[in-house]
Protein backbone atom coordinates (compact mmCIF):
# COMPACT_ATOMS: atom_id res chain seq x y z
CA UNK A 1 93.36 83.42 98.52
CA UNK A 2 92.12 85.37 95.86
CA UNK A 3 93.78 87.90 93.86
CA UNK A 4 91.66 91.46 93.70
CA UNK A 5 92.18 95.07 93.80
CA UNK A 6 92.93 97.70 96.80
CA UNK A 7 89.73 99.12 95.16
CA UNK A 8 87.97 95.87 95.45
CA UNK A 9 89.15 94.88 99.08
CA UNK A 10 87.52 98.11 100.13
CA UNK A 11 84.48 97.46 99.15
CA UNK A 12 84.45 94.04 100.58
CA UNK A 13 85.41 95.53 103.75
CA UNK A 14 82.23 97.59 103.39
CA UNK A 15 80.09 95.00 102.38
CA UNK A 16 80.68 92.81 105.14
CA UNK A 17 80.61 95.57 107.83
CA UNK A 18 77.25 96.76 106.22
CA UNK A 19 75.99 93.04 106.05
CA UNK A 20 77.08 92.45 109.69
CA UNK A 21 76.10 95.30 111.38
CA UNK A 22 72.82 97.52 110.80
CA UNK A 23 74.36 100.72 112.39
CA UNK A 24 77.10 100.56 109.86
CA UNK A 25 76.13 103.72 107.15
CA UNK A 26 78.43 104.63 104.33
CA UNK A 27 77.99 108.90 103.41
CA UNK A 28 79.67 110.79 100.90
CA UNK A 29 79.80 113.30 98.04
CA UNK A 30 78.89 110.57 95.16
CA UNK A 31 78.83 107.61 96.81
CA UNK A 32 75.71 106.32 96.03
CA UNK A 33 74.47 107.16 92.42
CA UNK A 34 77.57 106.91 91.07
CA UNK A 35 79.17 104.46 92.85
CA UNK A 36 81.96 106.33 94.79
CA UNK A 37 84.81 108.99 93.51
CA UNK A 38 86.81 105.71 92.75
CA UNK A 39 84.13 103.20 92.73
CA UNK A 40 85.02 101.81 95.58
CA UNK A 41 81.43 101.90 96.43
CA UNK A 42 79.92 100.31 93.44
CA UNK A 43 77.25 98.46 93.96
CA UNK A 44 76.06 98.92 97.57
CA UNK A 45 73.48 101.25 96.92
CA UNK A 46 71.83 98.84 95.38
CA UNK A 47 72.38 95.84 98.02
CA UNK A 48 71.79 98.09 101.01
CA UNK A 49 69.21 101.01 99.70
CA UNK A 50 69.55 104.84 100.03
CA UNK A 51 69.16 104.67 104.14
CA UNK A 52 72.40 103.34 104.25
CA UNK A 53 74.00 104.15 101.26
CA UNK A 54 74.05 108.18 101.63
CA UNK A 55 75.18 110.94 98.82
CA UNK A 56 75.80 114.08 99.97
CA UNK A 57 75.90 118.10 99.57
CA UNK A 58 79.25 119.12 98.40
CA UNK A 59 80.08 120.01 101.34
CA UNK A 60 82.89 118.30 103.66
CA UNK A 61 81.67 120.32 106.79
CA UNK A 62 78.36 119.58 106.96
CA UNK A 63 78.47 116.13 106.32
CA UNK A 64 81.19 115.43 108.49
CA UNK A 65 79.41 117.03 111.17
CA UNK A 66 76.46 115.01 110.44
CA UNK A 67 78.41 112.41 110.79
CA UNK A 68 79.75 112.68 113.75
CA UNK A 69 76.02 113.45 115.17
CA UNK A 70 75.09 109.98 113.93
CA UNK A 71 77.95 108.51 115.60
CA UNK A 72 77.17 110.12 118.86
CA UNK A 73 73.01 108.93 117.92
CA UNK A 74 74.43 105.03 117.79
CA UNK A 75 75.06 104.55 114.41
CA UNK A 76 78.80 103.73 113.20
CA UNK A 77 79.12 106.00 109.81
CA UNK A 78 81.74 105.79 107.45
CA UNK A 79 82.39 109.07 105.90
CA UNK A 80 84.29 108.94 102.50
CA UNK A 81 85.89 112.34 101.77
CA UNK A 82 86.21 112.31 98.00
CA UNK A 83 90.20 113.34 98.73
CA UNK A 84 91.83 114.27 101.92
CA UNK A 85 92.54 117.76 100.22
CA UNK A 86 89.06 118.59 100.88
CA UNK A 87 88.66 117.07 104.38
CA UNK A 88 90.49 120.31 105.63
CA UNK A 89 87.16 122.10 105.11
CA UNK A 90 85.93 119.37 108.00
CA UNK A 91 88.99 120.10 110.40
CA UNK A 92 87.11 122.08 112.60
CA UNK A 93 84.51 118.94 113.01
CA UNK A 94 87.42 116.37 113.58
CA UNK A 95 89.47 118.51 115.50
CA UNK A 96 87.07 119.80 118.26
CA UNK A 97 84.28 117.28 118.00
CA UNK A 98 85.15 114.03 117.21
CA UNK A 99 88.83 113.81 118.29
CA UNK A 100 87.56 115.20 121.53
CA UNK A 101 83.88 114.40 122.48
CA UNK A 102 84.54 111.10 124.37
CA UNK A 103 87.10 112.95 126.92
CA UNK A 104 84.94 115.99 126.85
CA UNK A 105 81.96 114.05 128.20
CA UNK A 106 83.42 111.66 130.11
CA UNK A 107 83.48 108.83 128.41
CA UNK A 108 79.67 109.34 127.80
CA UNK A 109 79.47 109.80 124.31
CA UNK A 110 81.50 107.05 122.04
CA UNK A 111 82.29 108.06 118.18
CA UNK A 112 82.88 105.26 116.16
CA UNK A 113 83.28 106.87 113.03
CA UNK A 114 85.34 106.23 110.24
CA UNK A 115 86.84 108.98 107.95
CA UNK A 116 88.48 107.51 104.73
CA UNK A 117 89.59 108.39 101.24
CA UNK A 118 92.56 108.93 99.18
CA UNK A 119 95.26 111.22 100.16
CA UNK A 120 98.79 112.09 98.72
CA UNK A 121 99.97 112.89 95.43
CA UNK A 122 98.43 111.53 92.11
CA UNK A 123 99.37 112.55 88.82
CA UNK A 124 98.73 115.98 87.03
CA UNK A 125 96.86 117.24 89.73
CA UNK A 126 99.15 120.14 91.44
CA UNK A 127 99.75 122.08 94.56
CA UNK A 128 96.31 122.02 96.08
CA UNK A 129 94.85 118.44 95.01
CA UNK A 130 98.28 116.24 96.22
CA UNK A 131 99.27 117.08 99.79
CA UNK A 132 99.88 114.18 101.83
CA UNK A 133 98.26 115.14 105.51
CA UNK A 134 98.78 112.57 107.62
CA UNK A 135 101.06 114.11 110.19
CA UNK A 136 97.82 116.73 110.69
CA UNK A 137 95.73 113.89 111.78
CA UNK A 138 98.35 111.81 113.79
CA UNK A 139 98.79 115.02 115.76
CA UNK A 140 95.44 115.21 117.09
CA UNK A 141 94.57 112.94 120.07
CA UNK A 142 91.35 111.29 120.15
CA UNK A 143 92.21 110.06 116.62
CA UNK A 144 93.76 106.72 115.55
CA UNK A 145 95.40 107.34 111.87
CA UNK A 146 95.48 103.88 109.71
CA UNK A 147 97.34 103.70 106.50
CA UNK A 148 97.68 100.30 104.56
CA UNK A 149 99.61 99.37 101.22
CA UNK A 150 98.22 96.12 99.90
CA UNK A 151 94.84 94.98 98.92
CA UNK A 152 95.16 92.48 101.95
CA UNK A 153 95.85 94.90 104.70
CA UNK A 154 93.35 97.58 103.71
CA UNK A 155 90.31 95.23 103.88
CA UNK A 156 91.64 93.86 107.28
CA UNK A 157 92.22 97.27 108.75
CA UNK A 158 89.20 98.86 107.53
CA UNK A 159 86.80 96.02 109.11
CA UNK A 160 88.86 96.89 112.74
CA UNK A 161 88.12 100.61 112.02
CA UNK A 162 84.84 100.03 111.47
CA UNK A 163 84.27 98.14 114.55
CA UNK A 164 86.33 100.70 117.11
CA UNK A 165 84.39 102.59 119.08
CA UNK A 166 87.23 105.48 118.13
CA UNK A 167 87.31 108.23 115.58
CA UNK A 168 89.67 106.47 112.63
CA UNK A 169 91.21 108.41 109.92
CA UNK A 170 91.81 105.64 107.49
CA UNK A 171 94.20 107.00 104.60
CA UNK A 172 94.29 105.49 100.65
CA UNK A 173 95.06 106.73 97.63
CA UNK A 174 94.39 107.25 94.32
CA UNK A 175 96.80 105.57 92.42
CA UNK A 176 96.45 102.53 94.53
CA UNK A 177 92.63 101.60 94.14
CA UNK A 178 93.92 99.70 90.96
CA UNK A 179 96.84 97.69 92.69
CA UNK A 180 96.27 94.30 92.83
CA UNK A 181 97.36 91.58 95.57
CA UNK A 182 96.06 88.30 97.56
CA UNK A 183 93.70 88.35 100.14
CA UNK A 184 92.14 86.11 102.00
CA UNK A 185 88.06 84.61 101.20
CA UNK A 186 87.55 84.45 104.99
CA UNK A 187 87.00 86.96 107.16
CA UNK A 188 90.49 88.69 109.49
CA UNK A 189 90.89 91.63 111.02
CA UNK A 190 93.74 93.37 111.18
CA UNK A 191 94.64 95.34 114.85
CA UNK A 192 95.83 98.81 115.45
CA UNK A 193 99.73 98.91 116.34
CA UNK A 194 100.85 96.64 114.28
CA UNK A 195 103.45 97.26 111.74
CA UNK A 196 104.51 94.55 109.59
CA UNK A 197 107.51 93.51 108.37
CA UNK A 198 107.04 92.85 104.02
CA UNK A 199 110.73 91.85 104.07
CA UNK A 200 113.14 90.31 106.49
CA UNK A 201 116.80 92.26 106.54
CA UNK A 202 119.82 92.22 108.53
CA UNK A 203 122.26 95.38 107.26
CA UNK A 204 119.92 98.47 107.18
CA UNK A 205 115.74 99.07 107.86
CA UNK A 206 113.67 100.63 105.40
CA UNK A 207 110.83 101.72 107.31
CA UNK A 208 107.54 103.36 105.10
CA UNK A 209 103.84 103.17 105.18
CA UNK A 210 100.57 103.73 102.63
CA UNK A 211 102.01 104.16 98.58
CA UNK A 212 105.83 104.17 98.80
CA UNK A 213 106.31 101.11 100.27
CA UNK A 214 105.89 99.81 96.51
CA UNK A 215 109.27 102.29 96.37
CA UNK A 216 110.61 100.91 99.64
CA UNK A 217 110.48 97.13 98.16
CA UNK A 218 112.02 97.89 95.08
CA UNK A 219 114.57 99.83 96.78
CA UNK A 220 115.25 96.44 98.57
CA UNK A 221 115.72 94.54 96.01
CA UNK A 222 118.30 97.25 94.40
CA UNK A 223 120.34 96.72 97.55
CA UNK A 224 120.14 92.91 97.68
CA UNK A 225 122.17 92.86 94.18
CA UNK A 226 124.64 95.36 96.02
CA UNK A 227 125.11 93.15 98.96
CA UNK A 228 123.11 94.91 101.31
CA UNK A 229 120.15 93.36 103.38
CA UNK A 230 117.49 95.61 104.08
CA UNK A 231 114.96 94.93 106.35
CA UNK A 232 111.41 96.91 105.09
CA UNK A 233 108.92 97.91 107.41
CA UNK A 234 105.37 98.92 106.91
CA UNK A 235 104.01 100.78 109.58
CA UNK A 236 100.64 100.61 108.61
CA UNK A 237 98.95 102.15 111.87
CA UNK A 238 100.65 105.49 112.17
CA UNK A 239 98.66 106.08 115.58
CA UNK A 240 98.82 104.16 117.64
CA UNK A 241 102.86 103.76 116.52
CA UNK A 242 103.71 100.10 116.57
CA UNK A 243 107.31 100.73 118.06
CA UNK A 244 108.49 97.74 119.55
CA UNK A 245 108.75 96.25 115.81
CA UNK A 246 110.58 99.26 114.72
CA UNK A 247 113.18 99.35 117.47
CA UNK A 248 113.59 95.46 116.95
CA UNK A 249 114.54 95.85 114.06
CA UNK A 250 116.96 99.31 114.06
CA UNK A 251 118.35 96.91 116.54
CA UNK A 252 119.32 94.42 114.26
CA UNK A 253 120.45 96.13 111.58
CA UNK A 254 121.78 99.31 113.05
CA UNK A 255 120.72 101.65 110.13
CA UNK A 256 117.59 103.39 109.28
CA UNK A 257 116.20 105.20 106.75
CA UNK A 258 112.19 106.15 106.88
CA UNK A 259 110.10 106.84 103.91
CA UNK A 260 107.26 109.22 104.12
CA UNK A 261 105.41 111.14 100.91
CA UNK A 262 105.06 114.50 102.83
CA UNK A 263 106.58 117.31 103.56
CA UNK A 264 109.57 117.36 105.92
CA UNK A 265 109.33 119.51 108.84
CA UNK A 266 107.28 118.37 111.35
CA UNK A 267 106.06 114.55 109.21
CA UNK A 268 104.88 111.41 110.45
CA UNK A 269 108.15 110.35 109.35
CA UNK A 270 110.82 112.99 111.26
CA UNK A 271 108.33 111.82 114.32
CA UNK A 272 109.31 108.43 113.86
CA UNK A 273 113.40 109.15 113.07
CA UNK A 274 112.97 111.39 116.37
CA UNK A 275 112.32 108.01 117.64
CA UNK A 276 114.96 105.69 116.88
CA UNK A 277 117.30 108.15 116.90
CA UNK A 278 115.98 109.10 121.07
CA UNK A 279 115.89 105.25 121.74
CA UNK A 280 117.95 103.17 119.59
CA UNK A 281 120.88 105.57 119.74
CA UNK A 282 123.36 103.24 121.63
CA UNK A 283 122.58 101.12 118.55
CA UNK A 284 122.87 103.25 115.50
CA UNK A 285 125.97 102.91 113.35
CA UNK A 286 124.71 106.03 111.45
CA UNK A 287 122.34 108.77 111.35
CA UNK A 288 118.99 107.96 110.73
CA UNK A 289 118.35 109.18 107.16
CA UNK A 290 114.84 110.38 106.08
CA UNK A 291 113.28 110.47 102.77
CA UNK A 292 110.36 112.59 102.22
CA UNK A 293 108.35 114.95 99.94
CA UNK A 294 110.72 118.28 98.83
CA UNK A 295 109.49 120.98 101.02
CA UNK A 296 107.88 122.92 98.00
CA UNK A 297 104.11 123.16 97.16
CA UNK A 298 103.42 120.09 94.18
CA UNK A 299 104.46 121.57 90.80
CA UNK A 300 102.03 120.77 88.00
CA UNK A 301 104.66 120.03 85.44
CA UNK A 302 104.94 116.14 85.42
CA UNK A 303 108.85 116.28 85.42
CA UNK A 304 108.96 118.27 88.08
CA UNK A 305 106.19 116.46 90.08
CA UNK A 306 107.97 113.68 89.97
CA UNK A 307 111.13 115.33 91.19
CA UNK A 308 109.53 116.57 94.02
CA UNK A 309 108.52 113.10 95.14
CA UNK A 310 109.70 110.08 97.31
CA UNK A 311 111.37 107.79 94.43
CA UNK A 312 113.52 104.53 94.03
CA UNK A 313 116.59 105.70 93.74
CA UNK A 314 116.10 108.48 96.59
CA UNK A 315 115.73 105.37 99.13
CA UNK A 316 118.63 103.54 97.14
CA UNK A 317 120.73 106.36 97.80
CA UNK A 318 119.91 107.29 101.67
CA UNK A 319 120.18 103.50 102.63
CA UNK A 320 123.98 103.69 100.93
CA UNK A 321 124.79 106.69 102.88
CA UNK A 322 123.77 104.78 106.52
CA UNK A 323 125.97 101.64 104.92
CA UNK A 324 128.67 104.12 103.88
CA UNK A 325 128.60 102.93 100.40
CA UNK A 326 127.63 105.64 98.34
C-alpha cells in the first residue's frame, strides 16, 4: 500500500487506462500544456503525446460534443470539465446525445465516455462556481453517476468508468485533490453499485457520499464518546444506487440520517431518504433525518459560506434527534 493523494490516484487511474488501452484519450480545457486545472494530469502529455493528450477551446459544448463523436467513432475519451459549474454549458450534449444514443439506435452505437472533474463547493468562490449537481445527472437515464471520497476508491472507480461501455459522470472535487490515503500498488477495480461501509455501527446510519463523508466520520466518532454507534455509509455510486447495503443497514440500526452537499428539494439525498423511509418503514424508530446544503444560492462571505454548508455538528445534531438525545 502506498500512501498518495486523491490528486495522484487520478492520474494513476489515467495512466494505466492510457497505457492499457490505445482508444483511451484524455480532452480538456488545459489539460495538456499545463498539466490539468488541478494537475491531475501532469505529466501525460509528455508520456502519451498531443494525440492523446488533448487541450481544448474554452468551450464545454463543443468539446463535449466532440467527445461524444469520438466515443461513437471507437475511441473511449475522457472529458475533464475544468468544474462541473461549467459542464451545464454541455447539458444539451449529455442530455440528448450521450445519455440517450445507445437506446436511440438500438443498441448500435455504444458511448463509453467518461465526464469528470470537480464539483461542489470550494472556498471563496460564490453562488455560481460551488453548486453541487449531482442530482441533475443521476436524473438522467443513460448515465451512471460515480462519486468517491478516498484516494483508494477514486482510482478504482475511475479505471471501471473508463472501461464501461456507458456514459459515466464521475464527480471530485476541489478541495479533495490534496487528501491523502492508502491505495493499493496493484491494479483493482472498483464496480458500480457498490456502497461501502467506512465504519461498522449498530444505533443509527450515517449514510453520505463524495467530500462530507470526511464530516460523516468525524461525526461518528463525536457519537461514539456519547454512547451512540453509528454505522457510516459511503455510497459512492449514486447511479446505479447500491440499496441492498443501505437497507441492511437502516435495518440494523433503525435510524438514518443522509448527508448530501446540495440543495434540498429534489437531491440525491431526499431520493435516497424517499427510500428508506418507502422500504424500511416497518423498521424505522424515527424519521429519517436529512442533512444537506441550505436552500440559498452560495454566499461569498466565508462565514456565511460555511453556514450554508453540510458541517460536523449539523450531522452530530440530526443523528441525536433519530436517537432522541438531543
Amino acid at each position: 500500500m502506498a500512501v498518495i493523494t486523491y490528486r495522484e490516484a487520478l492520474r494513476q487511474a489515467l495512466d494505466e487506462e492510457l497505457a492499457r488501452d490505445d482508444s483511451v484519450i484524455l480532452i480538456g480545457e488545459e489539460v495538456a500544456e499545463y498539466n490539468g486545472a488541478y494537475k491531475v494530469s501532469q505529466g501525460l502529455l509528455d508520456k502519451y503525446g498531443t494525440y492523446r493528450i488533448i487541450d481544448t477551446p474554452i468551450s464545454e459544448e463543443g468539446f463535449t460534443g466532440l467527445g461524444i463523436g469520438a466515443a461513437m467513432a471507437g475511441l473511449r475519451p475522457v472529458v475533464e470539465w475544468m468544474t462541473f459549474n461549467f459542464s451545464l454549458q454541455a447539458l444539451d450534449q449529455v442530455y440528448n446525445n450521450a445519455a440517450k444514443m445507445r437506446y436511440m439506435s438500438g443498441g448500435q452505437f455504444r458511448i463509453p465516455i467518461v465526464f469528470r472533474g470537480p464539483n461542489g463547493p470550494a472556498e471563496y468562490l460564490s453562488s455560481q462556481h460551488s453548486q453541487a449537481l449531482q442530482a441533475i445527472y443521476c436524473h438522467c437515464p443513460g448515465l451512471k453517476v460515480m462519486a468517491p471520497s478516498t484516494p483508494a476508491d477514486a482510482k478504482g472507480m475511475l479505471k471501471t468508468a473508463i472501461r464501461d461501455d456507458n456514459p459515466v459522470i464521475f464527480l471530485e472535487a476541489e478541495l479533495m485533490y490534496s487528501w491523502k490515503g492508502e491505495v493499493q500498488e496493484k491494479e483493482y477495480l472498483i464496480p458500480f453499485q457498490s456502497a461501502d461501509i467506512k465504519r461498522a455501527g449498530s444505533d443509527v446510519t450515517l449514510i453520505g457520499f463524495s467530500r462530507p463523508m470526511r464530516l460523516l466520520n468525524e461525526a461518528a466518532i463525536e457519537l461514539e464518546k456519547e454512547g451512540i454507534s453509528a454505522e457510516v455509509i459511503d455510497l459512492r455510486s449514486l447511479r446505479p444506487l447500491d440499496t441492498e447495503t443501505i437497507y441492511r443497514s437502516v435495518k440494523k440500526t433503525n435510524r438514518c440520517v443522509v448527508v448530501d452537499d446540495a440543495w434540498p428539494f429534489a437531491s440525491v439525498g431526499s431520493h435516497v431518504a424517499w427510500l428508506i423511509s418507502k422500504n424500511c418503514f416497518d423498521f424505522l424508530d424515527a424519521p429519517v433525518e436529512l442533512v444537506s446544503g441550505e436552500d440559498v444560492p452560495m454566499p461569498y462571505n466565508h462565514f456565511l459560506e460555511l453556514a450554508a454548508q453540510v458541517s460536523t455538528k449539523k450531522i452530530l445534531d440530526a443523528a441525536k434527534r433519530v436517537s432522541y438525545r438531543s
